[in-house]
PDB file of N, CA and C in Angstrom:
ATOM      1  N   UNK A   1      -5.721   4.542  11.164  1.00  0.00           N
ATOM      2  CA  UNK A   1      -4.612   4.402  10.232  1.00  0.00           C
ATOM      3  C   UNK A   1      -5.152   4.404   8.808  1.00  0.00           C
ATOM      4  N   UNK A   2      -4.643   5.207   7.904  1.00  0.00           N
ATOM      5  CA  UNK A   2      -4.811   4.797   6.605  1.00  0.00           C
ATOM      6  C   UNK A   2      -4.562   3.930   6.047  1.00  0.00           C
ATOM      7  N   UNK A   3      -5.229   3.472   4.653  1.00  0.00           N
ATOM      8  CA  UNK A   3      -4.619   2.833   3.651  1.00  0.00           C
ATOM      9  C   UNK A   3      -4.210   3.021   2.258  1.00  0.00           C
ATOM     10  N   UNK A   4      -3.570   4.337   2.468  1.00  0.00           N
ATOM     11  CA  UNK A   4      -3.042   4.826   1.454  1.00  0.00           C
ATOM     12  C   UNK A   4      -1.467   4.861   1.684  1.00  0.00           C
ATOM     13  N   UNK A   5      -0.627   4.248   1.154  1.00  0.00           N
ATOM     14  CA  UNK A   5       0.849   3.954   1.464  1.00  0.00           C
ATOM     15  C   UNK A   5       1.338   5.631   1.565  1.00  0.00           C
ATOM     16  N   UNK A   6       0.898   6.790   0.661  1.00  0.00           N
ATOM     17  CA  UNK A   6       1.367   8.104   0.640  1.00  0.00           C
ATOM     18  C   UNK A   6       1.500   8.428   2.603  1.00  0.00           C
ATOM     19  N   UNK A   7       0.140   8.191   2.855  1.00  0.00           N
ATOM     20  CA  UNK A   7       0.150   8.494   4.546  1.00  0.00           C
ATOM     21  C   UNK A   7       1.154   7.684   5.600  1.00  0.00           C
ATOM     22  N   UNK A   8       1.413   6.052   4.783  1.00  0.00           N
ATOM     23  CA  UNK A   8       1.652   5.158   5.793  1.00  0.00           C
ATOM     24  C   UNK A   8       3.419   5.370   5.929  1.00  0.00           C
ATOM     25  N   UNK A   9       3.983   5.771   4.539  1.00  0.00           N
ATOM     26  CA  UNK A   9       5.769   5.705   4.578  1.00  0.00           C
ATOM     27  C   UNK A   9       5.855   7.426   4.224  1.00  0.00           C
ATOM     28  N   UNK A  10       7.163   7.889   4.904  1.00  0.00           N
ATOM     29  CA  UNK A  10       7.905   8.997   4.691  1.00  0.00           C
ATOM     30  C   UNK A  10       9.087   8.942   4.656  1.00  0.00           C
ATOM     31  N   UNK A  11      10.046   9.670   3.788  1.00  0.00           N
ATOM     32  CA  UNK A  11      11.535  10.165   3.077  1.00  0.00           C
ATOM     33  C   UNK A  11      12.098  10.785   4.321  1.00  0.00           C
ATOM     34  N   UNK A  12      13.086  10.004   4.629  1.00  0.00           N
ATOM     35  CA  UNK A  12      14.541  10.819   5.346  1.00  0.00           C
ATOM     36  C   UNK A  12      15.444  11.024   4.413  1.00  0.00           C
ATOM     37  N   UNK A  13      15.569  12.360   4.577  1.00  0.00           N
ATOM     38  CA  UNK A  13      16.960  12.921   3.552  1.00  0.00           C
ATOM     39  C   UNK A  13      17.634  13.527   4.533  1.00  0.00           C
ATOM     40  N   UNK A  14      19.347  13.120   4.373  1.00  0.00           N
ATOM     41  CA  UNK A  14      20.099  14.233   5.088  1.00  0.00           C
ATOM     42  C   UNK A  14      21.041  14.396   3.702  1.00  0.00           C
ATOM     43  N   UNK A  15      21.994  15.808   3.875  1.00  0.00           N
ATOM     44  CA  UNK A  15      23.184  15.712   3.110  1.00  0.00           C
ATOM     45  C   UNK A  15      24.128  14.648   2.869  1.00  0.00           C
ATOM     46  N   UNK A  16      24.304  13.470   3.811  1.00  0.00           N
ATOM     47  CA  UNK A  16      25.444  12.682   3.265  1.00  0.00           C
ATOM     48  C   UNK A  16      24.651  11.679   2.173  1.00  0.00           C
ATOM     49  N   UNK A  17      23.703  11.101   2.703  1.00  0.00           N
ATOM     50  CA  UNK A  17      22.518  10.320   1.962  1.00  0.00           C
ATOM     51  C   UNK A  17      22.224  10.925   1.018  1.00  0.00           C
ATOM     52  N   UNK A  18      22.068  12.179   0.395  1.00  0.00           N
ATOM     53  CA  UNK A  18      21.881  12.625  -1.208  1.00  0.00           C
ATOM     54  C   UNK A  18      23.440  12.676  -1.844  1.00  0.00           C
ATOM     55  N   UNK A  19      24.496  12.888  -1.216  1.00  0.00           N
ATOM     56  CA  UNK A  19      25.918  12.724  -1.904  1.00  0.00           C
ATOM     57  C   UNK A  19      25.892  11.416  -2.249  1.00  0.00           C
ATOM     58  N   UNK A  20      25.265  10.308  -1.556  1.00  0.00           N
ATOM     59  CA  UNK A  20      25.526   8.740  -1.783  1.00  0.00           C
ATOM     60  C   UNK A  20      24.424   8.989  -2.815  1.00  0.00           C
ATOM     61  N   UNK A  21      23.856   9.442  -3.096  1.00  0.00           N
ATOM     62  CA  UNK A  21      22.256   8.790  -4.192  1.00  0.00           C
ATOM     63  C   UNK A  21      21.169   8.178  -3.840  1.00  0.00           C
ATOM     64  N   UNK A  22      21.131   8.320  -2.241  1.00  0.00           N
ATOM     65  CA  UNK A  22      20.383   7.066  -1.530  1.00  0.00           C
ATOM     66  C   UNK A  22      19.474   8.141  -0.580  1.00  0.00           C
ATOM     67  N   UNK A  23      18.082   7.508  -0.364  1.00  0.00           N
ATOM     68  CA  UNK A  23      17.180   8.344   0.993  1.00  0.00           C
ATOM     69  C   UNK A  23      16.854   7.046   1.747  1.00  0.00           C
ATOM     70  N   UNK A  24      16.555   7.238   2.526  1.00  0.00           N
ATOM     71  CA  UNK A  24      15.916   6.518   3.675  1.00  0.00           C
ATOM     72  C   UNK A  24      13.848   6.390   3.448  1.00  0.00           C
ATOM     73  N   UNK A  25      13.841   5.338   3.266  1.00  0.00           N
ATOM     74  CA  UNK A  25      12.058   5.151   2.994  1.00  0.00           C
ATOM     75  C   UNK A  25      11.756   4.448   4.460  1.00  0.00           C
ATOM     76  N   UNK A  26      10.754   5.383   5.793  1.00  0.00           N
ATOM     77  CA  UNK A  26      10.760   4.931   6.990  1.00  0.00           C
ATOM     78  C   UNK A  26       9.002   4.363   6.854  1.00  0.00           C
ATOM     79  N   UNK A  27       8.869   3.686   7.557  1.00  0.00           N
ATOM     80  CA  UNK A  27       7.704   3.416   7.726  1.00  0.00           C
ATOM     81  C   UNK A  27       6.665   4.136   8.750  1.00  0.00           C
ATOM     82  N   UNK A  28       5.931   4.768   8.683  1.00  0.00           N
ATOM     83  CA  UNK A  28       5.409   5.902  10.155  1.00  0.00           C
ATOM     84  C   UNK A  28       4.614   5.279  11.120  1.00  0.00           C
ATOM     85  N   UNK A  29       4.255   3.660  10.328  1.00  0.00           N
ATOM     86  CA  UNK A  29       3.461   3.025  11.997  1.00  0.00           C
ATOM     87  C   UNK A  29       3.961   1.728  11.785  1.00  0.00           C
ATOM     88  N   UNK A  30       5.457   1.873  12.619  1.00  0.00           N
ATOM     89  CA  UNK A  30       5.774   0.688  13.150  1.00  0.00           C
ATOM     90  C   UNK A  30       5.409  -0.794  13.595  1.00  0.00           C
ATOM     91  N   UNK A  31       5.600  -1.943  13.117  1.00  0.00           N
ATOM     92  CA  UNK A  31       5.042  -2.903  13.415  1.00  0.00           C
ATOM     93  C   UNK A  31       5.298  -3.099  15.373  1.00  0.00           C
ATOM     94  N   UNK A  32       6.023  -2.548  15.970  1.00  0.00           N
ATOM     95  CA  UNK A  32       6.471  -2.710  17.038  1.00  0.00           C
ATOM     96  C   UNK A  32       6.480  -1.219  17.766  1.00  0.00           C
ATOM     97  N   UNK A  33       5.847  -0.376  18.842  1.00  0.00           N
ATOM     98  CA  UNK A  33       6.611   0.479  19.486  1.00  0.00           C
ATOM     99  C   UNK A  33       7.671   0.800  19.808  1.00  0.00           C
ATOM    100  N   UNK A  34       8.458   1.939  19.655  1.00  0.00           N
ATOM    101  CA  UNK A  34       9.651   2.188  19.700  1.00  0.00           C
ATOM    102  C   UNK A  34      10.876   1.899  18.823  1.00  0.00           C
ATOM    103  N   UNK A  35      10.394   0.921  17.743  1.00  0.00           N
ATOM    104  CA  UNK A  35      11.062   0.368  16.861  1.00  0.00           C
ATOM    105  C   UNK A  35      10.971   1.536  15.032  1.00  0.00           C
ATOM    106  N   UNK A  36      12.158   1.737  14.617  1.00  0.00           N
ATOM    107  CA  UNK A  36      12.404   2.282  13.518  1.00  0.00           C
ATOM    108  C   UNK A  36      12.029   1.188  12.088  1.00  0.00           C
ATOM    109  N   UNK A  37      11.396   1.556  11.439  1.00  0.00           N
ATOM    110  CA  UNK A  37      11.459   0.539  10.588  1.00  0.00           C
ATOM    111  C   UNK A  37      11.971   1.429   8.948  1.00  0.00           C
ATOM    112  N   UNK A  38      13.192   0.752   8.522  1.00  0.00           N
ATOM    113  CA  UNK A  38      13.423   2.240   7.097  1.00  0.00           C
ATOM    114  C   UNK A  38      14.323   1.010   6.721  1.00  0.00           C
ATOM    115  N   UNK A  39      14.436   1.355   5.483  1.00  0.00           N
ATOM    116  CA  UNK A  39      15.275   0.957   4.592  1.00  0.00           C
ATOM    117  C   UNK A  39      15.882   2.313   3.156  1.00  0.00           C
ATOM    118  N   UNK A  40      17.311   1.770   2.555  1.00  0.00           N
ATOM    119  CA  UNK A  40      17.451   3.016   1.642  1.00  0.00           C
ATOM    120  C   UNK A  40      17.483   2.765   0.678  1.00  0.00           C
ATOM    121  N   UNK A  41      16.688   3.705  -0.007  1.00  0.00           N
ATOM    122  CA  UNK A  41      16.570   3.513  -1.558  1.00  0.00           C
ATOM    123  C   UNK A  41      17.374   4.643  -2.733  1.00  0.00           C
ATOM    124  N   UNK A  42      17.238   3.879  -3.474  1.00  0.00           N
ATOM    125  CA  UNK A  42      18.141   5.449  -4.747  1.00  0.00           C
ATOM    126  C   UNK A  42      16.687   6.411  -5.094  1.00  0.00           C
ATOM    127  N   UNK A  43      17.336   7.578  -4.936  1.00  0.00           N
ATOM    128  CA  UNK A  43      17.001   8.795  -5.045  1.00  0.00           C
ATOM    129  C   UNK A  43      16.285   8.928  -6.419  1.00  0.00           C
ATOM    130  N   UNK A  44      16.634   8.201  -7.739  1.00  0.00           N
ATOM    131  CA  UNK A  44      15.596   8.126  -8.715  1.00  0.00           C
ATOM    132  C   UNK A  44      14.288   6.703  -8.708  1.00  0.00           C
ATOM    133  N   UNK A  45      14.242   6.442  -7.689  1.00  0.00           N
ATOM    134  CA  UNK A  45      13.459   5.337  -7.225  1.00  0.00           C
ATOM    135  C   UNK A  45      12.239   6.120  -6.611  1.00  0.00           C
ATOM    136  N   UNK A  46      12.342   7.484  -6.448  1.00  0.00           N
ATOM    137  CA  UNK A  46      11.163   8.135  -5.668  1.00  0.00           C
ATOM    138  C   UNK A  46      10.294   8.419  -6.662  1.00  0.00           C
ATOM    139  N   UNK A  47       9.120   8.182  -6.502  1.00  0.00           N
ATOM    140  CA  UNK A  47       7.863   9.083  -7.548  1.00  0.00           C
ATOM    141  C   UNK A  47       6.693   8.043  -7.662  1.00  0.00           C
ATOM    142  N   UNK A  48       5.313   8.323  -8.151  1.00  0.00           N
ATOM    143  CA  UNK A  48       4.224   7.536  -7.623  1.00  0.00           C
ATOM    144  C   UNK A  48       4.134   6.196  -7.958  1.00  0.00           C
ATOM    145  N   UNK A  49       5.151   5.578  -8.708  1.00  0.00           N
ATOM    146  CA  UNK A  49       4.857   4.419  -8.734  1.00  0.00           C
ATOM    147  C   UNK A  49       5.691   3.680  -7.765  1.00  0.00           C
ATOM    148  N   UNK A  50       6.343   4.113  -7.014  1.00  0.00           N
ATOM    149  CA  UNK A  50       7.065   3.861  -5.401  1.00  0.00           C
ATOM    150  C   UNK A  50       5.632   3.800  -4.803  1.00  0.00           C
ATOM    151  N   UNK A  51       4.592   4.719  -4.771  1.00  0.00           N
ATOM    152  CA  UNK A  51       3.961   4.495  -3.223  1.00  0.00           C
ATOM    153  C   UNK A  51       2.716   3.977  -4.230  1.00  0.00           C
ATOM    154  N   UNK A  52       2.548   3.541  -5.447  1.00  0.00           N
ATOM    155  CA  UNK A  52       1.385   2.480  -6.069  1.00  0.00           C
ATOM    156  C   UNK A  52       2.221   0.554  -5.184  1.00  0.00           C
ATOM    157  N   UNK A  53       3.722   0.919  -6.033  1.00  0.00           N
ATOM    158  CA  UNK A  53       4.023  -0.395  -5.348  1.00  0.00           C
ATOM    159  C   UNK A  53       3.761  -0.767  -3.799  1.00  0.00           C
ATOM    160  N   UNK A  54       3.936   0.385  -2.781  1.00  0.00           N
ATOM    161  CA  UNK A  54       4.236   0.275  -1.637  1.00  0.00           C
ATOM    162  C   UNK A  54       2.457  -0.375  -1.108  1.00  0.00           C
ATOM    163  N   UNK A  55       1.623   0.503  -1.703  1.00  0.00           N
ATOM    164  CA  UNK A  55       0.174   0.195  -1.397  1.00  0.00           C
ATOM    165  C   UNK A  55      -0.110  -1.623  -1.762  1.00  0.00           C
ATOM    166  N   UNK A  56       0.764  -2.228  -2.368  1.00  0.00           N
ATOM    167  CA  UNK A  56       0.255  -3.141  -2.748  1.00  0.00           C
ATOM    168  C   UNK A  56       0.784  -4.392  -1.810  1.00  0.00           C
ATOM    169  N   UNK A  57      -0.097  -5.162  -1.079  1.00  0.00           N
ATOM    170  CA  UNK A  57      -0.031  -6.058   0.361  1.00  0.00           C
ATOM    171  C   UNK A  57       1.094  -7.258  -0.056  1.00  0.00           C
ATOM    172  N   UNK A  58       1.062  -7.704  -1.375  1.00  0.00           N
ATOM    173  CA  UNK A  58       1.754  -8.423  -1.756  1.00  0.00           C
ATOM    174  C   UNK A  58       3.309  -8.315  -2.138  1.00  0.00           C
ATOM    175  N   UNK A  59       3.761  -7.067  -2.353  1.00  0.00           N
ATOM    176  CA  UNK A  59       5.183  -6.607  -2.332  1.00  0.00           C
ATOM    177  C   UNK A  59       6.086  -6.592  -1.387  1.00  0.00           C
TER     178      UNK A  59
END
């Protein structure tokens, strides 16, 4: 596993979720098997200081 947050989270976009302003930020290694882990964020919330914050253990 890495520890670079770029590798660890990826963007779900569908069409209704960009009409709302919102993407989906998923996590790609689950704390649990089989389990989804995402939450949604606004669409101007994306860019590198999203995945500087995300890298950081304390956030």
């Amino acid at each position: 596993m890495s520890c670079d947050a770029r590798y660890e989270f990826f963007l779900r976009v569908d069409g209704e979720s960009l009409w709302g302003g919102h993407i989906g930020l998923v996590q790609g290694w689950p704390l649990s098997p089989g389990e989804e882990d995402w939450m949604k964020i606004r669409v101007s919330s994306v860019g590198p200081e999203l995945y500087y914050e995300l890298g950081n253990p304390e956030v």
